[in-house]
C-alpha atoms as a PDB file:
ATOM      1  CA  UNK A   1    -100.851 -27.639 -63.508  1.00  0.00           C
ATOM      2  CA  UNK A   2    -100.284 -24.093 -62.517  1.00  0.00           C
ATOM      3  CA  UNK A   3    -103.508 -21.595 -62.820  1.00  0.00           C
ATOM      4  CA  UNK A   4    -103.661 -18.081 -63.623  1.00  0.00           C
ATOM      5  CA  UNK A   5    -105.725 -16.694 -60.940  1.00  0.00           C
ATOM      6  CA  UNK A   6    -107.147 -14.175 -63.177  1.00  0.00           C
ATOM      7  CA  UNK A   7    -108.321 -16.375 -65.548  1.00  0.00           C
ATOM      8  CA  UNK A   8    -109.874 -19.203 -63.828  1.00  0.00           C
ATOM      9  CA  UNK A   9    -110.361 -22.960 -65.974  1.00  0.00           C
ATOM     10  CA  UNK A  10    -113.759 -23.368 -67.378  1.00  0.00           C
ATOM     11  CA  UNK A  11    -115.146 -26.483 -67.010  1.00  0.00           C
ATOM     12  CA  UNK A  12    -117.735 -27.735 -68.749  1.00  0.00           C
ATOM     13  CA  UNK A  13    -120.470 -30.821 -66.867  1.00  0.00           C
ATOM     14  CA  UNK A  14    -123.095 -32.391 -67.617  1.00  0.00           C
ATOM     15  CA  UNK A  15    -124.810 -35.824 -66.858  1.00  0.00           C
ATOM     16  CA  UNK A  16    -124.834 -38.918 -68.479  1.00  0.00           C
ATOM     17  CA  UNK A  17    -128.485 -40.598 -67.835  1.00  0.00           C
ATOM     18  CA  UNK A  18    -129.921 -43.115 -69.828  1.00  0.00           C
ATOM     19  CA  UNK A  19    -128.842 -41.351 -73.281  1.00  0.00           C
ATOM     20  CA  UNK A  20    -130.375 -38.271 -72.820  1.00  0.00           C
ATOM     21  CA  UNK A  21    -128.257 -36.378 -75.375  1.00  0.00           C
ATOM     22  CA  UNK A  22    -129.722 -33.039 -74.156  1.00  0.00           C
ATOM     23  CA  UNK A  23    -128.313 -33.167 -70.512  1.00  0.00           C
ATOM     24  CA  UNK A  24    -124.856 -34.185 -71.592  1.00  0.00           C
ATOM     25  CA  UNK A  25    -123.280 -30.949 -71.561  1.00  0.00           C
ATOM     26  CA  UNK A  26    -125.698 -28.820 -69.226  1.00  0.00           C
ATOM     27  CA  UNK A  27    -122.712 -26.147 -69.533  1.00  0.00           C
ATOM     28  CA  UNK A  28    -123.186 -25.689 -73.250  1.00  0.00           C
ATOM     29  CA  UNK A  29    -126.759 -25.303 -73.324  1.00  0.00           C
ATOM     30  CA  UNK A  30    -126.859 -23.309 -70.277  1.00  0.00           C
ATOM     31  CA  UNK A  31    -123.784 -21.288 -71.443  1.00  0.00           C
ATOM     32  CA  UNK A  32    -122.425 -21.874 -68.061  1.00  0.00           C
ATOM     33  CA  UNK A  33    -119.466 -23.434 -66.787  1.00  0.00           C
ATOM     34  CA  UNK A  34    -117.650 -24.645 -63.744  1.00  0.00           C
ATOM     35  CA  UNK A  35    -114.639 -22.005 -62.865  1.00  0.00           C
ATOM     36  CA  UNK A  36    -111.513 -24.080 -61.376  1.00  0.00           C
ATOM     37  CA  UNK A  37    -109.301 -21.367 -59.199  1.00  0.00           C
ATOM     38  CA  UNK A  38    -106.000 -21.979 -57.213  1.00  0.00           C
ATOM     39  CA  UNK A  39    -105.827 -23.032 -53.966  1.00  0.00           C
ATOM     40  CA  UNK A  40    -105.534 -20.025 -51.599  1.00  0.00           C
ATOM     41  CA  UNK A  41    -102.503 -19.596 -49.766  1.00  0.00           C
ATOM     42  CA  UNK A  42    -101.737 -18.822 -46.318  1.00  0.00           C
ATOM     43  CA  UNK A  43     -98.234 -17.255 -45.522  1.00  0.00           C
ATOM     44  CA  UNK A  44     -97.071 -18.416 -41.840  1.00  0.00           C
ATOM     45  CA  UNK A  45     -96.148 -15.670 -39.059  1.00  0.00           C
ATOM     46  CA  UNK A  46     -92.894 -13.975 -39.482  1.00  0.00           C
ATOM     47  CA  UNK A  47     -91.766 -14.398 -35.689  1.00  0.00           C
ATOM     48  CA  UNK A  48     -91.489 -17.839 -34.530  1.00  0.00           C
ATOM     49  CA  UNK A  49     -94.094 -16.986 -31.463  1.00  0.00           C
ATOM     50  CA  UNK A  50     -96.425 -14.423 -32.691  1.00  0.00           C
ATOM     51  CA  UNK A  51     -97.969 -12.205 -29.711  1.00  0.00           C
ATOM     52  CA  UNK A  52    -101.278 -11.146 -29.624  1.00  0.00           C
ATOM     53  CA  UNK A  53    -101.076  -7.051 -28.627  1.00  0.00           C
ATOM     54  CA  UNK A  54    -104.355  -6.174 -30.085  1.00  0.00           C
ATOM     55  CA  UNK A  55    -108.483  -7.167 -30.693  1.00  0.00           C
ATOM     56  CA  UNK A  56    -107.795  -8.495 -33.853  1.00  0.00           C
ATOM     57  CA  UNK A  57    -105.251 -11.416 -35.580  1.00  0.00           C
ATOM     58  CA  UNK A  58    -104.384 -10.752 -39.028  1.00  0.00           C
ATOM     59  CA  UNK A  59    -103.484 -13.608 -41.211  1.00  0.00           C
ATOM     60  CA  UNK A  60    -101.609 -12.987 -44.789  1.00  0.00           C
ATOM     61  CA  UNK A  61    -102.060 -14.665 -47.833  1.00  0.00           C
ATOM     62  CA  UNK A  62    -103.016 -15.033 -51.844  1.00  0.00           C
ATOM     63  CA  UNK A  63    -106.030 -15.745 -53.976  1.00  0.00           C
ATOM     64  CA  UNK A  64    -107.667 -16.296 -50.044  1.00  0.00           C
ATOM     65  CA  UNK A  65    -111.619 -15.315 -51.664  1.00  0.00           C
ATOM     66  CA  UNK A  66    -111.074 -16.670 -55.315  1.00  0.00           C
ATOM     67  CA  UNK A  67    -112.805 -19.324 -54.316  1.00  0.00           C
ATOM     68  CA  UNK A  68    -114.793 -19.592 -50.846  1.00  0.00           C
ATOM     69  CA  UNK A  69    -116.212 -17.234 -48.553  1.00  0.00           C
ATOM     70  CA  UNK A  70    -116.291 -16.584 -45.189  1.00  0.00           C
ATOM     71  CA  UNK A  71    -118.217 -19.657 -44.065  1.00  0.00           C
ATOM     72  CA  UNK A  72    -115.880 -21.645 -45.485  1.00  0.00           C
ATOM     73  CA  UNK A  73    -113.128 -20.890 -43.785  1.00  0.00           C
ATOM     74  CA  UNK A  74    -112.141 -22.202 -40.330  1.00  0.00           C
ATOM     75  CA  UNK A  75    -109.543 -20.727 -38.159  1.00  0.00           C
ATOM     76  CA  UNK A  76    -108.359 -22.562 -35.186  1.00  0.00           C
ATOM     77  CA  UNK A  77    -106.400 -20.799 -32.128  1.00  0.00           C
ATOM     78  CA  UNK A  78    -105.180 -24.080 -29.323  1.00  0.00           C
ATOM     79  CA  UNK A  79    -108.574 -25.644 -28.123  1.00  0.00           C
ATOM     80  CA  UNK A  80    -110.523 -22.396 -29.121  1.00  0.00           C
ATOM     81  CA  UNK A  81    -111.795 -21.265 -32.471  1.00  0.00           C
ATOM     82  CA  UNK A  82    -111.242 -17.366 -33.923  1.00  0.00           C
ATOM     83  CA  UNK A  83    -114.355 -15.299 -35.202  1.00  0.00           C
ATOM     84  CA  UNK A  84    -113.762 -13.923 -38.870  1.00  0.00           C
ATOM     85  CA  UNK A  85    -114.562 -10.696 -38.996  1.00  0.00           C
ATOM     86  CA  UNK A  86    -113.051 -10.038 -42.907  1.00  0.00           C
ATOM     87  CA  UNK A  87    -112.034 -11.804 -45.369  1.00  0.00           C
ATOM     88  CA  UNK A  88    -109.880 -10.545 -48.466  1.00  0.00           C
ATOM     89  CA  UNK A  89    -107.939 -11.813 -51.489  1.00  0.00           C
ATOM     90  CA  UNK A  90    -105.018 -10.955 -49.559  1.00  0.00           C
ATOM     91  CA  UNK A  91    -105.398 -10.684 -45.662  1.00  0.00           C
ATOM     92  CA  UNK A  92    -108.072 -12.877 -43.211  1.00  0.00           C
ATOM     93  CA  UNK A  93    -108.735 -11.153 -40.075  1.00  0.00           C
ATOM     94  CA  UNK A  94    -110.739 -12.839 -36.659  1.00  0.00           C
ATOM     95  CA  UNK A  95    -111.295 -12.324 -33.589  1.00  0.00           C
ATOM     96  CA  UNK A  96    -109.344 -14.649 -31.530  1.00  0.00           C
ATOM     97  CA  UNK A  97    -110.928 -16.322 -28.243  1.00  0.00           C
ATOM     98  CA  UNK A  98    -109.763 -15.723 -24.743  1.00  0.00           C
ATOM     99  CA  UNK A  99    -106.332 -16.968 -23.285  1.00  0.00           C
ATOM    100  CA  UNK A 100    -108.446 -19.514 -21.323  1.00  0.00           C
ATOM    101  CA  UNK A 101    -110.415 -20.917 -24.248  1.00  0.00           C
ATOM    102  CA  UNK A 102    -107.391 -21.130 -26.734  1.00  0.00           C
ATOM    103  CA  UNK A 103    -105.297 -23.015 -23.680  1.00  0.00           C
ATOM    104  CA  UNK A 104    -103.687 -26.092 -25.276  1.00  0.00           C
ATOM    105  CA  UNK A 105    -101.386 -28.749 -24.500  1.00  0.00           C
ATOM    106  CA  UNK A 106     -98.484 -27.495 -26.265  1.00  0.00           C
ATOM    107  CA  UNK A 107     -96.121 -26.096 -23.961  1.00  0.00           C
ATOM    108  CA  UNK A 108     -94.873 -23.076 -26.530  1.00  0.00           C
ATOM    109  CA  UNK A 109     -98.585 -22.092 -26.787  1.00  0.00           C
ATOM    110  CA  UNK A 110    -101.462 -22.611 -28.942  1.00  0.00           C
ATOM    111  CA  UNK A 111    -101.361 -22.949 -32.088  1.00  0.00           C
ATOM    112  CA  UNK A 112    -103.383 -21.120 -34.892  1.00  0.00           C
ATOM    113  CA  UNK A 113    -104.177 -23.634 -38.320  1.00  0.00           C
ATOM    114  CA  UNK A 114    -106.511 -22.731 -41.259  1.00  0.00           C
ATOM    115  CA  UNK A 115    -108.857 -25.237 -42.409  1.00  0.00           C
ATOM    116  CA  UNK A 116    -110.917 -24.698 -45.878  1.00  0.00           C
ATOM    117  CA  UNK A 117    -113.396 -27.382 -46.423  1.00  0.00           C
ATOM    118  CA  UNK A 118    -111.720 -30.535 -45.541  1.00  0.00           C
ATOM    119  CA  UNK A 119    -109.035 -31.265 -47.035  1.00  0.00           C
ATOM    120  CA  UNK A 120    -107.358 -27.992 -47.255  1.00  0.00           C
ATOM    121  CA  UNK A 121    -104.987 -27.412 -43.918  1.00  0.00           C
ATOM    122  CA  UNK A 122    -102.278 -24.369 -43.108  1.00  0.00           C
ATOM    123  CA  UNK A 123    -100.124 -24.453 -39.707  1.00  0.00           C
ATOM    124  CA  UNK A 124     -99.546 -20.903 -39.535  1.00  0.00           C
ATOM    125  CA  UNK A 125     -97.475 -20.760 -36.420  1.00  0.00           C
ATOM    126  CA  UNK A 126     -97.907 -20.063 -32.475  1.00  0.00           C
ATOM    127  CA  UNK A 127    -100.069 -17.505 -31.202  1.00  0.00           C
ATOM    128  CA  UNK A 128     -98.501 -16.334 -27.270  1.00  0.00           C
ATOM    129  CA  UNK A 129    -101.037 -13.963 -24.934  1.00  0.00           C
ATOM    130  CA  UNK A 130     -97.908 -12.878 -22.922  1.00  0.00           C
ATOM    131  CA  UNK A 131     -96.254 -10.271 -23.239  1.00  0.00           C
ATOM    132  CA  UNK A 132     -93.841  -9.857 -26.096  1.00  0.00           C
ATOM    133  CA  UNK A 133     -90.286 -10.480 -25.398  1.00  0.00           C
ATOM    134  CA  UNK A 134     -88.177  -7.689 -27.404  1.00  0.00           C
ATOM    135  CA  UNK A 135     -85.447 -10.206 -27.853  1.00  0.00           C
ATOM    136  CA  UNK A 136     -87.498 -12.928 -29.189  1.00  0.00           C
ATOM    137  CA  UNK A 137     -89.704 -10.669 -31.169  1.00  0.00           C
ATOM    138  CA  UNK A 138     -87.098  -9.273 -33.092  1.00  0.00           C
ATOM    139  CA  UNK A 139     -85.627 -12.617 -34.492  1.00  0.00           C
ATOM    140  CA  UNK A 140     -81.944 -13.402 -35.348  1.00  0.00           C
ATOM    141  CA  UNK A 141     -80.885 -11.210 -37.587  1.00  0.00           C
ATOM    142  CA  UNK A 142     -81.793  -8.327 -34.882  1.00  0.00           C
ATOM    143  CA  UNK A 143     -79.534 -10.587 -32.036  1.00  0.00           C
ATOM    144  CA  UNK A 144     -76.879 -10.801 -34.194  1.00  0.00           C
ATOM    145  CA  UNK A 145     -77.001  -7.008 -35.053  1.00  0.00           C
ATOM    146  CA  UNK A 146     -77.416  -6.104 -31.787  1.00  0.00           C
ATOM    147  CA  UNK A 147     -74.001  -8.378 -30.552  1.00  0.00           C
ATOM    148  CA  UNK A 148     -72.354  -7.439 -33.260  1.00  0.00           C
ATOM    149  CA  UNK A 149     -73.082  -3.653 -32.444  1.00  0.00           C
ATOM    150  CA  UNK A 150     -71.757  -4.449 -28.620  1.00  0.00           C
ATOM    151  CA  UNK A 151     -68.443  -6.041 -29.944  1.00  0.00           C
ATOM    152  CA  UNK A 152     -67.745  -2.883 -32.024  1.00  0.00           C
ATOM    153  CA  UNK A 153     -68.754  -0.797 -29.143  1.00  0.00           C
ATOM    154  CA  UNK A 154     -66.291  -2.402 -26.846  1.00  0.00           C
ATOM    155  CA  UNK A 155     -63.533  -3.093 -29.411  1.00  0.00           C
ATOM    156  CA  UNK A 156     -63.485   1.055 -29.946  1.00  0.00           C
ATOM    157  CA  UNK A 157     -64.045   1.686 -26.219  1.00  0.00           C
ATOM    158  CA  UNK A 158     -60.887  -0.973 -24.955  1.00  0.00           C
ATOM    159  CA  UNK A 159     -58.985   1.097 -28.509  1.00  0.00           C
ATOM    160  CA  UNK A 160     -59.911   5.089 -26.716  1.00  0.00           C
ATOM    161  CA  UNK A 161     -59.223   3.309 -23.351  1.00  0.00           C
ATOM    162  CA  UNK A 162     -55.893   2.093 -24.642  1.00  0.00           C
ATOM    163  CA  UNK A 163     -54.781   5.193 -26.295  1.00  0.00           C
ATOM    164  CA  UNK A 164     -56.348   7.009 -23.211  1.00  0.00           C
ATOM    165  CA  UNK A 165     -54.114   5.567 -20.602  1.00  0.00           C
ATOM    166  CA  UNK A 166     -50.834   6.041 -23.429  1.00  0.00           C
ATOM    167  CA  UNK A 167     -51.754   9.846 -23.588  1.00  0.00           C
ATOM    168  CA  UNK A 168     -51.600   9.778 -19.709  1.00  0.00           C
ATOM    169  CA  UNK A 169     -48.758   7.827 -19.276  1.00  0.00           C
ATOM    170  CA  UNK A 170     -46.573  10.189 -21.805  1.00  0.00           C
ATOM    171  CA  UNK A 171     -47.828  13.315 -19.903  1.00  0.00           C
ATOM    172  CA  UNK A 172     -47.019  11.765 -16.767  1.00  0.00           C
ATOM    173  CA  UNK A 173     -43.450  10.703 -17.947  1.00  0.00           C
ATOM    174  CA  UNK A 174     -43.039  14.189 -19.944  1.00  0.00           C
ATOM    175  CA  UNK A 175     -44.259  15.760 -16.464  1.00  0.00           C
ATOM    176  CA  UNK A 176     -41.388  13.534 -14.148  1.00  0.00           C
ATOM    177  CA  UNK A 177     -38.350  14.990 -16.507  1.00  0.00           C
ATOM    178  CA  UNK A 178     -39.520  18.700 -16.208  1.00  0.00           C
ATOM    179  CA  UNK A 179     -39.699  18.085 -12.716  1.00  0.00           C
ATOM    180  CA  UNK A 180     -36.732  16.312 -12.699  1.00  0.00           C
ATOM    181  CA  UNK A 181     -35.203  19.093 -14.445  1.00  0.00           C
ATOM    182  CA  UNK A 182     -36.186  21.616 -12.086  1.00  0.00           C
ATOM    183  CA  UNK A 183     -35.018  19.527  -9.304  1.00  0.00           C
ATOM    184  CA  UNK A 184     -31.666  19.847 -11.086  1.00  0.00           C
ATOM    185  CA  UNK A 185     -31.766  23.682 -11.606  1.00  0.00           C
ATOM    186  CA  UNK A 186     -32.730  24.434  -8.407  1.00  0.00           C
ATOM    187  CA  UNK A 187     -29.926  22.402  -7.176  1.00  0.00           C
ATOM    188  CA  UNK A 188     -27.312  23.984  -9.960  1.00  0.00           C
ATOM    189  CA  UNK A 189     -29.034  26.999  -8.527  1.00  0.00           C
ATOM    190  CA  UNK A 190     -28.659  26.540  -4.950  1.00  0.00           C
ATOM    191  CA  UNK A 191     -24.816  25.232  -5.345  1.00  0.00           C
ATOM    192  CA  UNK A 192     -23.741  28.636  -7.354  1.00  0.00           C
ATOM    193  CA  UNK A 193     -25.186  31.187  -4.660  1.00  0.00           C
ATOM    194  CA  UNK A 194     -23.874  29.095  -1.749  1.00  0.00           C
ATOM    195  CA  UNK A 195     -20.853  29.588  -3.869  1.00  0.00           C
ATOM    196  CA  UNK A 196     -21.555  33.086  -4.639  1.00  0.00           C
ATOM    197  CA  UNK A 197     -22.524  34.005  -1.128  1.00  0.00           C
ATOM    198  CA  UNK A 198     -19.034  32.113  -0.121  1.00  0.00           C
ATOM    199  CA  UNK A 199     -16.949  34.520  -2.293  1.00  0.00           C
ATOM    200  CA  UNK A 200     -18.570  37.288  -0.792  1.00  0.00           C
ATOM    201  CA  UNK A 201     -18.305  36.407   2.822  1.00  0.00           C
ATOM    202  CA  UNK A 202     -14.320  35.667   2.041  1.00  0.00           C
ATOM    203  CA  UNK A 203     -14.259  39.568   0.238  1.00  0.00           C
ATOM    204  CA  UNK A 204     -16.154  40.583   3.005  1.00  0.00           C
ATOM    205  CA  UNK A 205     -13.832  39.401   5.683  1.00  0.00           C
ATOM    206  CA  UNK A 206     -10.669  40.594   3.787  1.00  0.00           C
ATOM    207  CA  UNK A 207     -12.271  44.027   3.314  1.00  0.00           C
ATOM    208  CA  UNK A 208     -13.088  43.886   7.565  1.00  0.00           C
ATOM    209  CA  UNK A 209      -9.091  42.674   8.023  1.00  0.00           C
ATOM    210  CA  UNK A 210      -7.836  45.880   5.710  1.00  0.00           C
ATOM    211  CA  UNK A 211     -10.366  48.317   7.941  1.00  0.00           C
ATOM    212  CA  UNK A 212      -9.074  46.793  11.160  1.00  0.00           C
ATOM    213  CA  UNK A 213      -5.291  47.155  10.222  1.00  0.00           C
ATOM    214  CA  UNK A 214      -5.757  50.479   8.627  1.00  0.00           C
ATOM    215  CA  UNK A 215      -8.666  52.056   9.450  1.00  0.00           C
ATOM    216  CA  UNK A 216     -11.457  53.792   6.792  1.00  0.00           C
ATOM    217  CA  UNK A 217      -9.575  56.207   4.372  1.00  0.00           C
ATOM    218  CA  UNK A 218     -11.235  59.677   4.452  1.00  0.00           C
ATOM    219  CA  UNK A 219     -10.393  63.033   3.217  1.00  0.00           C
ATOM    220  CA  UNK A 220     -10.815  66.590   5.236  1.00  0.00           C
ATOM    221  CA  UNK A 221     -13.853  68.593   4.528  1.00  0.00           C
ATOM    222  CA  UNK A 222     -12.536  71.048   2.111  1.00  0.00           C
ATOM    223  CA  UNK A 223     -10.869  68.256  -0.348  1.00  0.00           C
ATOM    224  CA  UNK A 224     -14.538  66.160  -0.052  1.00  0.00           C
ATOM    225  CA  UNK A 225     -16.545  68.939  -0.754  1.00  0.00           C
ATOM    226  CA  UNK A 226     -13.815  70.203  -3.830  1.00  0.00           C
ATOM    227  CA  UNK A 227     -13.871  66.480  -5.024  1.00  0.00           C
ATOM    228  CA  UNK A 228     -17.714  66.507  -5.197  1.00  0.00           C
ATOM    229  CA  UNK A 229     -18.352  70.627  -6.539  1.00  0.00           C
ATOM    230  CA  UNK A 230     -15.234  70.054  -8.862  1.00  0.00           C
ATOM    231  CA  UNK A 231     -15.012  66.209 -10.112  1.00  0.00           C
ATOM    232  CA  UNK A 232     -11.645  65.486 -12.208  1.00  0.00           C
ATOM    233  CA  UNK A 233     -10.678  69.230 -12.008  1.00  0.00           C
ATOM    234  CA  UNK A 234      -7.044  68.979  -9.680  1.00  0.00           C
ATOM    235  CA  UNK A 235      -6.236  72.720 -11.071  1.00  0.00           C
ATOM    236  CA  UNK A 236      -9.280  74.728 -10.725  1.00  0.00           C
ATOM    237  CA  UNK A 237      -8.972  78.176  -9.707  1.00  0.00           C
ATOM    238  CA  UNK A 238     -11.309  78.144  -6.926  1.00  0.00           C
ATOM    239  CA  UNK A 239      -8.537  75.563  -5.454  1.00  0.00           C
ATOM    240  CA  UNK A 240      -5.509  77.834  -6.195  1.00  0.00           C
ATOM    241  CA  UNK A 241      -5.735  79.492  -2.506  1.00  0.00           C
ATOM    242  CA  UNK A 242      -2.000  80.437  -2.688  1.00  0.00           C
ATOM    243  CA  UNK A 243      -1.556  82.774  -5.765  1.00  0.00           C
ATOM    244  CA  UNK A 244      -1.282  86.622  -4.653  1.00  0.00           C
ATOM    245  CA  UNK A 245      -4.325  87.687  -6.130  1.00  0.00           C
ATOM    246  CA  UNK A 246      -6.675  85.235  -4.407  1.00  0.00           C
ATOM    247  CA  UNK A 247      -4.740  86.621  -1.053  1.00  0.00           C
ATOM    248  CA  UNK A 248      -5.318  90.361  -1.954  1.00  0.00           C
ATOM    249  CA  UNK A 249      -9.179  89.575  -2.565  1.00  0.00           C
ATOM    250  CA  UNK A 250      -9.692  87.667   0.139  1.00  0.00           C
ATOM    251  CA  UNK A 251      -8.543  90.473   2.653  1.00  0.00           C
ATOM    252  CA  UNK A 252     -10.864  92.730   0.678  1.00  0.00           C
ATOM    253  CA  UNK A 253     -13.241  90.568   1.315  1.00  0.00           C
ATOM    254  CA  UNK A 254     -12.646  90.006   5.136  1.00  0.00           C
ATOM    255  CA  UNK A 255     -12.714  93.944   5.639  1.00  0.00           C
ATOM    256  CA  UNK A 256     -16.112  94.399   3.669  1.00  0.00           C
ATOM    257  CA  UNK A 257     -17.411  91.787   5.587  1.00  0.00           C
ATOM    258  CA  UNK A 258     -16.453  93.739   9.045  1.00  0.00           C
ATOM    259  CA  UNK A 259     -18.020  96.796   7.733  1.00  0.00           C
ATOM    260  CA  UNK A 260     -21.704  94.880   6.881  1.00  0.00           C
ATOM    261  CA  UNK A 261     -21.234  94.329  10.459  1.00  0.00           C
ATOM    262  CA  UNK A 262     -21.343  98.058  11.460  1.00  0.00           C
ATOM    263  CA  UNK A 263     -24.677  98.597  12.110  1.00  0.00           C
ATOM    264  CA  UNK A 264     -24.087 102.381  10.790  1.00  0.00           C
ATOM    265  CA  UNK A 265     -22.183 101.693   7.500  1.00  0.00           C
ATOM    266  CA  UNK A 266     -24.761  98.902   6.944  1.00  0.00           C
ATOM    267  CA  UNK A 267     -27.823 101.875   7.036  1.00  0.00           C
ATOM    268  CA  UNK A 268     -25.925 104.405   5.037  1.00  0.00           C
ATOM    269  CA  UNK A 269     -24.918 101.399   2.415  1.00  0.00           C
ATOM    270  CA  UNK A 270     -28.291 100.587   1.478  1.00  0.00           C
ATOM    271  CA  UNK A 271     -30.080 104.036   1.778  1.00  0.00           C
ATOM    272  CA  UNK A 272     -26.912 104.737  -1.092  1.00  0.00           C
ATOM    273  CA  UNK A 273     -28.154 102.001  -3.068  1.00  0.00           C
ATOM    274  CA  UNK A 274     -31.798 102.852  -2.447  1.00  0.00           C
ATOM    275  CA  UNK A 275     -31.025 106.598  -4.242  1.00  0.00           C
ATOM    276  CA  UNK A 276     -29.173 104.848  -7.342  1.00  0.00           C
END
């Protein structure tokens, strides 16, 4: 039958002794009655080995002081006994005994039960003093988290390394077919001035055969320096020399000329200009 823990059974007692009527229900004259709890429960460690890191071992349960107290409750660690320190209608705490007291037989460690009178017995699990071992400690689930994580991990690193080394080979092939391409050029390019410079060395030589046979064309002074003062002017009157006219002033011009020599004509010339 299941109980409510809040609301214990009441039982009612009494004795039965040579038909006294009066001490046949003690509990209704008395107005007292036996209370009938649950059995408490104790919940067993979640980590198969359980290391001890501090003082204290805490112990879960439910309905743990409904019925019993402290000194009811035994709590055995290997060989060794723990001290209770507390005890709580959900949690029993004690003191556990040193790693060479609680040494057992059992080659995964000691382990810790909870008796309650004597008949009542919980196998709560194994109790290590070693350190804890992170792998261990954190249970399956973790492991298989934490392999699963490294799968993804390397799966996604093997897919960047893969696309990685296809990035590099495309810039390396894009990179051989410009080079290959200027290769090319600068062969198209060297082919068309060795070509070029070919032409000119045949032009040159033909030009060197025409000087040779005959000779650098020139012109006298006076038709160079017409050619240059007077470009595309044949007719110009400064290169009429033979009309009359040009002939008549260019005597005139010859005679003035000898009399600026005079040194006398010279004097009398400018002292005439000096009194205009």
């Amino acid at each position: 039958k299941v109980f409510d823990p809040e609301n214990p059974m009441l039982l009612e007692y009494g004795f039965l002794m040579d038909n006294v009527l009066r001490v046949q229900n003690l509990s209704k004259t008395h107005n007292n009655h036996f209370e009938l709890y649950p059995n408490p429960e104790y919940y067993t460690f979640e980590e198969r080995v359980k290391y001890f890191k501090s003082e204290y071992l805490t112990i879960n349960g439910r309905n743990l002081d409904r019925a019993c107290k402290e000194s009811d409750v035994e709590v055995k660690i290997g060989n060794g006994y723990c001290n209770i320190t507390s005890l709580s209608r959900q949690q029993l705490t004690c003191r556990p005994p040193t790693e060479a007291a609680a040494a057992s037989d059992s080659p995964s460690g000691p382990e810790v039960i909870v008796r309650i009178g004597s008949s009542l017995e919980y196998r709560i699990g194994i109790l290590s003093y070693e350190s804890s071992n992170i792998i261990m400690d954190w249970g399956d689930n973790v492991v298989f988290g934490v392999i699963a994580g490294s799968f993804v991990f390397l799966v996604i690193f093997v897919a960047l390394l893969v696309a990685y080394r296809k990035k590099t080979s495309e810039s390396n092939r894009v990179l051989r077919n410009m080079q290959e391409q200027m290769d090319i050029l600068e062969l198209r390019v060297a082919a068309e001035c060795k070509e070029a410079f070919a032409e000119l060395q045949t032009e040159m030589t033909d030009l060197t055969g025409d000087l040779t046979s005959g000779g650098i064309p020139f012109l006298d002074y006076r038709s160079y320096a017409m050619k240059i003062l007077f470009p595309n002017h044949e007719d110009h009157i400064v290169l009429q020399w033979e009309r009359p006219e040009l002939l008549r002033k260019e005597k005139g011009l010859r005679l003035f000329a000898q009399l600026i020599m005079n040194k006398t004509f010279l004097l009398l010339f400018i002292r005439t200009l000096e009194s205009n």
